[in-house]
C-alpha atoms as a PDB file:
ATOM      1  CA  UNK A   1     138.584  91.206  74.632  1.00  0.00           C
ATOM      2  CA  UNK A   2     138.534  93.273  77.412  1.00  0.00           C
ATOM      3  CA  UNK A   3     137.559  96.136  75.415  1.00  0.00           C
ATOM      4  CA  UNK A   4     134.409  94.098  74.813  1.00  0.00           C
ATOM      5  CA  UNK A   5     133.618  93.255  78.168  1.00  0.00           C
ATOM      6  CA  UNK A   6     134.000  97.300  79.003  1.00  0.00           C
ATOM      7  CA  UNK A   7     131.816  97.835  76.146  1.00  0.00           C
ATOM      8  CA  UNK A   8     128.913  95.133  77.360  1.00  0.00           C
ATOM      9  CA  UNK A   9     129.547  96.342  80.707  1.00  0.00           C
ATOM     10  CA  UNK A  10     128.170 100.328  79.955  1.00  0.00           C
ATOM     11  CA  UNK A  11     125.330  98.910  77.421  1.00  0.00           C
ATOM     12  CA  UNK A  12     124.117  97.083  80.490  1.00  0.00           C
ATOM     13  CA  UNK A  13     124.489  99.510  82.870  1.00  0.00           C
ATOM     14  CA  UNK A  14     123.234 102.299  80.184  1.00  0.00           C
ATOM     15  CA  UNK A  15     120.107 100.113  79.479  1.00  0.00           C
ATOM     16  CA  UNK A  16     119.908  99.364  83.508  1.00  0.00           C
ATOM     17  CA  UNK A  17     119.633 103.433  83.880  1.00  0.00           C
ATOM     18  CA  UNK A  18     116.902 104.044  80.812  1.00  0.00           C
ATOM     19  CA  UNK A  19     114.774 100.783  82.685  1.00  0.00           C
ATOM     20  CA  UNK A  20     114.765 102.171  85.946  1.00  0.00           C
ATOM     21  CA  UNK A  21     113.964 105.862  84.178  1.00  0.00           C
ATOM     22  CA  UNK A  22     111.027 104.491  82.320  1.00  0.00           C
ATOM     23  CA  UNK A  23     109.671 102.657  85.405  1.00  0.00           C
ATOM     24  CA  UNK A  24     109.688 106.267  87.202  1.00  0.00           C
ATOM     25  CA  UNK A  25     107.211 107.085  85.440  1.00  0.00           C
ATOM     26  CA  UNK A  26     103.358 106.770  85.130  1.00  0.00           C
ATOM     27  CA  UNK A  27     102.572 104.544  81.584  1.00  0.00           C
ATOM     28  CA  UNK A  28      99.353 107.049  81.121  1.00  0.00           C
ATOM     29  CA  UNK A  29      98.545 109.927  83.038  1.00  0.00           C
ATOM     30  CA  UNK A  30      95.572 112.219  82.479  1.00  0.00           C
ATOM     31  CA  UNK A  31      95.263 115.541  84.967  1.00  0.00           C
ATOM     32  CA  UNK A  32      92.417 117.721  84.708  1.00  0.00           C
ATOM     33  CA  UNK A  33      91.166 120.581  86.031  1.00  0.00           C
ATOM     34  CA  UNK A  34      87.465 119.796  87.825  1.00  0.00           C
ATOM     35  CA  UNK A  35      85.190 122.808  87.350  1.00  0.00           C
ATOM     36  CA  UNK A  36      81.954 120.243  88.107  1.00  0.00           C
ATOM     37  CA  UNK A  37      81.543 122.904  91.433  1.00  0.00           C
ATOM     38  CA  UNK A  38      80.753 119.515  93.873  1.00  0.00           C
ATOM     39  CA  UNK A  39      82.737 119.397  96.671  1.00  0.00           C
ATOM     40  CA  UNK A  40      82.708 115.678  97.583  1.00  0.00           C
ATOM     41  CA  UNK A  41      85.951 114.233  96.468  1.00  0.00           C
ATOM     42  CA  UNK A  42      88.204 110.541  96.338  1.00  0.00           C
ATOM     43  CA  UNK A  43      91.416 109.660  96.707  1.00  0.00           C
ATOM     44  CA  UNK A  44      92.861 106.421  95.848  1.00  0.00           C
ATOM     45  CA  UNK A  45      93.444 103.077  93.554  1.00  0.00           C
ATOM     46  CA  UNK A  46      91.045 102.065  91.618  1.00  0.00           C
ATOM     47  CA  UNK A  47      90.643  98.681  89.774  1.00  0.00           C
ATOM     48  CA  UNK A  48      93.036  99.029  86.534  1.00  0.00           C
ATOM     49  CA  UNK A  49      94.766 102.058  88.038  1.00  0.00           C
ATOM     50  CA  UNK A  50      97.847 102.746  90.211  1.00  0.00           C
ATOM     51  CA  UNK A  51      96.810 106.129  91.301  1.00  0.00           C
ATOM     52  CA  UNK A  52      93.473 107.819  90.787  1.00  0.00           C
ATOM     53  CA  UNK A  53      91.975 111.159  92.466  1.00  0.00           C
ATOM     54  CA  UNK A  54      88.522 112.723  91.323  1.00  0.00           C
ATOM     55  CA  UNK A  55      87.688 116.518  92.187  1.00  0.00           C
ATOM     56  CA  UNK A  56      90.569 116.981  95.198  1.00  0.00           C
ATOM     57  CA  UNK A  57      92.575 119.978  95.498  1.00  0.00           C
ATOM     58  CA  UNK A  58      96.154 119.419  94.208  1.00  0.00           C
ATOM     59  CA  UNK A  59      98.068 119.916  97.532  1.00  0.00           C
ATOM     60  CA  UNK A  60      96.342 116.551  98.567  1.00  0.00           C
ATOM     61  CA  UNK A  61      98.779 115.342  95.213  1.00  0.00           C
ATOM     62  CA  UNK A  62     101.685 116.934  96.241  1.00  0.00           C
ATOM     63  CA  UNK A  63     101.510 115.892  99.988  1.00  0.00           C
ATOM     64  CA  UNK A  64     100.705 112.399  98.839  1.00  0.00           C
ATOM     65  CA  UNK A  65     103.742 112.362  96.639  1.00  0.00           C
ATOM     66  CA  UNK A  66     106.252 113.795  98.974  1.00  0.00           C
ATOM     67  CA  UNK A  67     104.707 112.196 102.461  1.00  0.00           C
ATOM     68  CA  UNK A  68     103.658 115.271 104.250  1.00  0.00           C
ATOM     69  CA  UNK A  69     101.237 117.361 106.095  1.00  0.00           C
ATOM     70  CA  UNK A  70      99.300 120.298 104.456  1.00  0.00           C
ATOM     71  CA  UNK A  71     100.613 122.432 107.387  1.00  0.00           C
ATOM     72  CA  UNK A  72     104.484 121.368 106.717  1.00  0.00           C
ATOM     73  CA  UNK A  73     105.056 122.720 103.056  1.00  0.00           C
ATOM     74  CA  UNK A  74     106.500 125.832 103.472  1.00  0.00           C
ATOM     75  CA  UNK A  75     107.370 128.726 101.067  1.00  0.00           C
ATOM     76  CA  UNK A  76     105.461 130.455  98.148  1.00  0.00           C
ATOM     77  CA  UNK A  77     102.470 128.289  97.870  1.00  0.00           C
ATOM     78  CA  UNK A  78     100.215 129.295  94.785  1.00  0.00           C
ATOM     79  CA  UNK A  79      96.441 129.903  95.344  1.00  0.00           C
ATOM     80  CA  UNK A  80      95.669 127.322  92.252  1.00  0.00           C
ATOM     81  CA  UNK A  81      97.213 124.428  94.291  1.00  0.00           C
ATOM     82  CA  UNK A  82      94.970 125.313  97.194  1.00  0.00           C
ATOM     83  CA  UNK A  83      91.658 126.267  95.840  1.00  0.00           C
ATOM     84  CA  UNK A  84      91.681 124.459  92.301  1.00  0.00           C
ATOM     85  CA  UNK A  85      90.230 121.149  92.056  1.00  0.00           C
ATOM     86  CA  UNK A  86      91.704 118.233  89.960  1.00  0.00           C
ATOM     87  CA  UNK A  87      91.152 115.015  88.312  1.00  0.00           C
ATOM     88  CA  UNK A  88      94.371 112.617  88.115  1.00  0.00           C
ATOM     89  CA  UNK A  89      93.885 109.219  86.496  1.00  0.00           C
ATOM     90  CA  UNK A  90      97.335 106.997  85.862  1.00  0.00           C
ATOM     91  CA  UNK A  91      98.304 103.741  85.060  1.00  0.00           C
ATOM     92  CA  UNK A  92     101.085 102.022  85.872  1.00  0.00           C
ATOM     93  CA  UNK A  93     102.759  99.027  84.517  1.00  0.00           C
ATOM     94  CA  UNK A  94     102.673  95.668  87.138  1.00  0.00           C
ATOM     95  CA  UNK A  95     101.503  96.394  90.541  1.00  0.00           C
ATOM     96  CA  UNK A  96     103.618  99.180  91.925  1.00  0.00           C
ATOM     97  CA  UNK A  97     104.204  99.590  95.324  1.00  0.00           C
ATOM     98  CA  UNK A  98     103.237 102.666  97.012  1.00  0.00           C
ATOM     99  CA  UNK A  99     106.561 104.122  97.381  1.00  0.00           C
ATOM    100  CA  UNK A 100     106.974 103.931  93.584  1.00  0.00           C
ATOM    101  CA  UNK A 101     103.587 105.235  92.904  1.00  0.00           C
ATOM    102  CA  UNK A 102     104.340 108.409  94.606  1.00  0.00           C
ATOM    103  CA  UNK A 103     108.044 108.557  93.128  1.00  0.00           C
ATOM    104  CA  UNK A 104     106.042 108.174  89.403  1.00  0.00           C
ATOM    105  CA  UNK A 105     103.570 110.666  90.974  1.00  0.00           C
ATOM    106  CA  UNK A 106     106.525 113.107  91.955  1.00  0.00           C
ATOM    107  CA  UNK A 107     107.915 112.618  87.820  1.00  0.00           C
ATOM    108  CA  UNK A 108     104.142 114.071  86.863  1.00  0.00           C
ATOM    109  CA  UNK A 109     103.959 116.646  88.864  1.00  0.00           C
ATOM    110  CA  UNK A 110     107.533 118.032  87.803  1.00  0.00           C
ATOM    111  CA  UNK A 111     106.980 116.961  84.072  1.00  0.00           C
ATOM    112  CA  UNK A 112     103.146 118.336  83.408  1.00  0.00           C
ATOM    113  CA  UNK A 113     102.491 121.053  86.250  1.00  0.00           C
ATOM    114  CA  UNK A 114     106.349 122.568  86.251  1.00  0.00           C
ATOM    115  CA  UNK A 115     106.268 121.626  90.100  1.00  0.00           C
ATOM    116  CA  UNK A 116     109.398 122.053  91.887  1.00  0.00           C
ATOM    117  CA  UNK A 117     110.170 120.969  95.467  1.00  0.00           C
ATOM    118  CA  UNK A 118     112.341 119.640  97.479  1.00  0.00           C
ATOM    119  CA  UNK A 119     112.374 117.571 101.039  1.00  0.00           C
ATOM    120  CA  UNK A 120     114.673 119.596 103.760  1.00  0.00           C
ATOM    121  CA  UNK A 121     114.612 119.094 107.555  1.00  0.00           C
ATOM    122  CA  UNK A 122     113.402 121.858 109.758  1.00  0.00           C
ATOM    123  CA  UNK A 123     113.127 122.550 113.704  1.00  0.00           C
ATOM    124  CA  UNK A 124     110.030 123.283 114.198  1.00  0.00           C
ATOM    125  CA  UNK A 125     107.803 124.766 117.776  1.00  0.00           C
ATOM    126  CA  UNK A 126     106.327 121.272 119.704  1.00  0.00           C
ATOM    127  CA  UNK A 127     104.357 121.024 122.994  1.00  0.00           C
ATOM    128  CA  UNK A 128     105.857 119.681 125.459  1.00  0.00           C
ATOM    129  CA  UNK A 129     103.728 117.247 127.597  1.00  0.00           C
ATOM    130  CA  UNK A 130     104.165 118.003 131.495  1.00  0.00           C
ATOM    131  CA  UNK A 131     102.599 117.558 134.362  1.00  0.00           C
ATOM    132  CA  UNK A 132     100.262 120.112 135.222  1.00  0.00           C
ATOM    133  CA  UNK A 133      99.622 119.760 138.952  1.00  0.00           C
ATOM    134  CA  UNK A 134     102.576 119.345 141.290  1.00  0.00           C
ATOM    135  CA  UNK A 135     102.695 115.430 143.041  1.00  0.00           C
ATOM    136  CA  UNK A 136     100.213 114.286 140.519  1.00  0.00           C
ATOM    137  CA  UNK A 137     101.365 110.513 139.870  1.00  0.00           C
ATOM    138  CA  UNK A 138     101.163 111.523 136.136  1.00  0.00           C
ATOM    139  CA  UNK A 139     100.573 108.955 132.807  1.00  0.00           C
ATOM    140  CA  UNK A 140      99.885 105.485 133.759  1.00  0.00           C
ATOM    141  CA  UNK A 141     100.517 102.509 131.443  1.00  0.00           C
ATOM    142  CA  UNK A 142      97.356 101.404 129.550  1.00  0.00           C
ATOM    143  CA  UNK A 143      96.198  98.101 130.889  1.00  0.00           C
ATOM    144  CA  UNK A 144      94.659  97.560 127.549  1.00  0.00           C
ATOM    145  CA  UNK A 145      95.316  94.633 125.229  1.00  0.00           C
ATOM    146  CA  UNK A 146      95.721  96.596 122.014  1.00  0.00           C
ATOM    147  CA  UNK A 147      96.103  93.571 119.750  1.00  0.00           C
ATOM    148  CA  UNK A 148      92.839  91.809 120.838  1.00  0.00           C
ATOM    149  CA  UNK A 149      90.790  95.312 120.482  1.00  0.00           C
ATOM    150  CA  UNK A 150      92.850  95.203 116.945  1.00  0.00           C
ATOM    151  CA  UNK A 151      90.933  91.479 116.299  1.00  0.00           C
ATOM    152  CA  UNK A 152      87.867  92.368 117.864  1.00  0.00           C
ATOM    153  CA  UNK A 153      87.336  94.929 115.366  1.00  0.00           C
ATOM    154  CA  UNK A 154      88.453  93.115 112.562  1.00  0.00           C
ATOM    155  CA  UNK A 155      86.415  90.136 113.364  1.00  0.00           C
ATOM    156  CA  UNK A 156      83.647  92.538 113.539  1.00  0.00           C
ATOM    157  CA  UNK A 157      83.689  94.191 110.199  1.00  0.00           C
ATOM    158  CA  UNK A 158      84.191  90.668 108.228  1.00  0.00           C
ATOM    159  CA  UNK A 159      80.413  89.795 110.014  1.00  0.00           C
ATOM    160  CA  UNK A 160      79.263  93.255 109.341  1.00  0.00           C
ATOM    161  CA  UNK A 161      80.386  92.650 105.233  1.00  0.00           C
ATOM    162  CA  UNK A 162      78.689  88.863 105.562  1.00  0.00           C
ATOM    163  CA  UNK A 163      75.644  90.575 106.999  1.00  0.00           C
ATOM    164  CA  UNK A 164      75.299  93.202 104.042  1.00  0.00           C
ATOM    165  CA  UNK A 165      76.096  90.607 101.627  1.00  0.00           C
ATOM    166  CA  UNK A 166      72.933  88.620 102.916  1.00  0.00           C
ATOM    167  CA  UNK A 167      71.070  91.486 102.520  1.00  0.00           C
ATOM    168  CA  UNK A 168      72.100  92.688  99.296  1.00  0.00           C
ATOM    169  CA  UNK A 169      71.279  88.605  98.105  1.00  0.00           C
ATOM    170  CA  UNK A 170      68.155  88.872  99.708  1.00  0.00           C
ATOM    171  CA  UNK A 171      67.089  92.368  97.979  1.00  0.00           C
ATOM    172  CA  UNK A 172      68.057  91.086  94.524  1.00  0.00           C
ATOM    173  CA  UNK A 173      66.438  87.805  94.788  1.00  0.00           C
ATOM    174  CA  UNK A 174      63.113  90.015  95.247  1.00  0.00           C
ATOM    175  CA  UNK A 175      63.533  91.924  92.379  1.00  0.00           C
END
């Protein structure tokens, strides 16, 4: 009996491991290279995908996937991630989150462009904000109400969408 239960136990937690593997990892992915020679470019989800990028140079992948700043990946960078553009469509099963798009996004890179990085903590040069003149009183709290600027411009765009909506009614009604 308890050789049983030992023997359910490691099916379940063998299955558990080949689940969580298989939900690493985009359903379909399709990455081409863009030779179209336009420069305007997107970045996003689009309906029916989890991750979607038309004509964008492929660091803007790789600093999407591992959260980072062109200027912080350091070492050898190759001149095709820089210059060449791309086209990355994927689908995902469910509604992934975006922390599990970029950890499917991570499996791609390492699986169909032999991409190979790592995340490491590095002291790096900072400014240092001082005071410039001596017995200057310095930074002064912001009277400011952020959150009601926050709502003001929220409130703002939902009556600039209504407006175009009108519009657009108005211009198809005419046609």
């Amino acid at each position: 009996m308890r050789d049983l239960i030992a023997a359910l136990l490691l099916t379940m937690f063998v299955t558990g491991l080949a689940a969580q593997s298989a939900e690493s990892e985009f359903e379909v992915i399709s990455i081409k290279r863009n030779t179209s020679g336009d420069r305007s470019a997107s970045f996003g989800a689009k309906p029916g995908f989890a991750f979607n990028m038309t004509n964008v140079v492929m660091i803007a992948a790789v600093t999407f996937a591992y959260p980072a700043k062109n200027s912080q990946v350091a070492g050898t960078t190759p001149d095709w991630l820089l210059n060449e553009r791309y086209d990355v469509a994927a689908k995902a099963a469910g509604k992934p989150s975006e922390d599990e798009v970029r950890k499917m996004l991570r499996a791609a890179l390492r699986g169909r462009m032999n991409l190979s990085a790592h995340i490491e903590q590095r002291e790096i040069p900072i400014y240092a904000l001082v005071i410039a003149r001596p017995g200057h009183a310095g930074l002064r709290r912001s009277t400011i109400d952020c959150e009601a600027v926050k709502a003001a411009r929220a409130q703002g765009a939902k009556r600039e969408a209504a407006a175009n909506r009108r519009r657009s009614a108005a211009i198809a009604g005419r046609t």
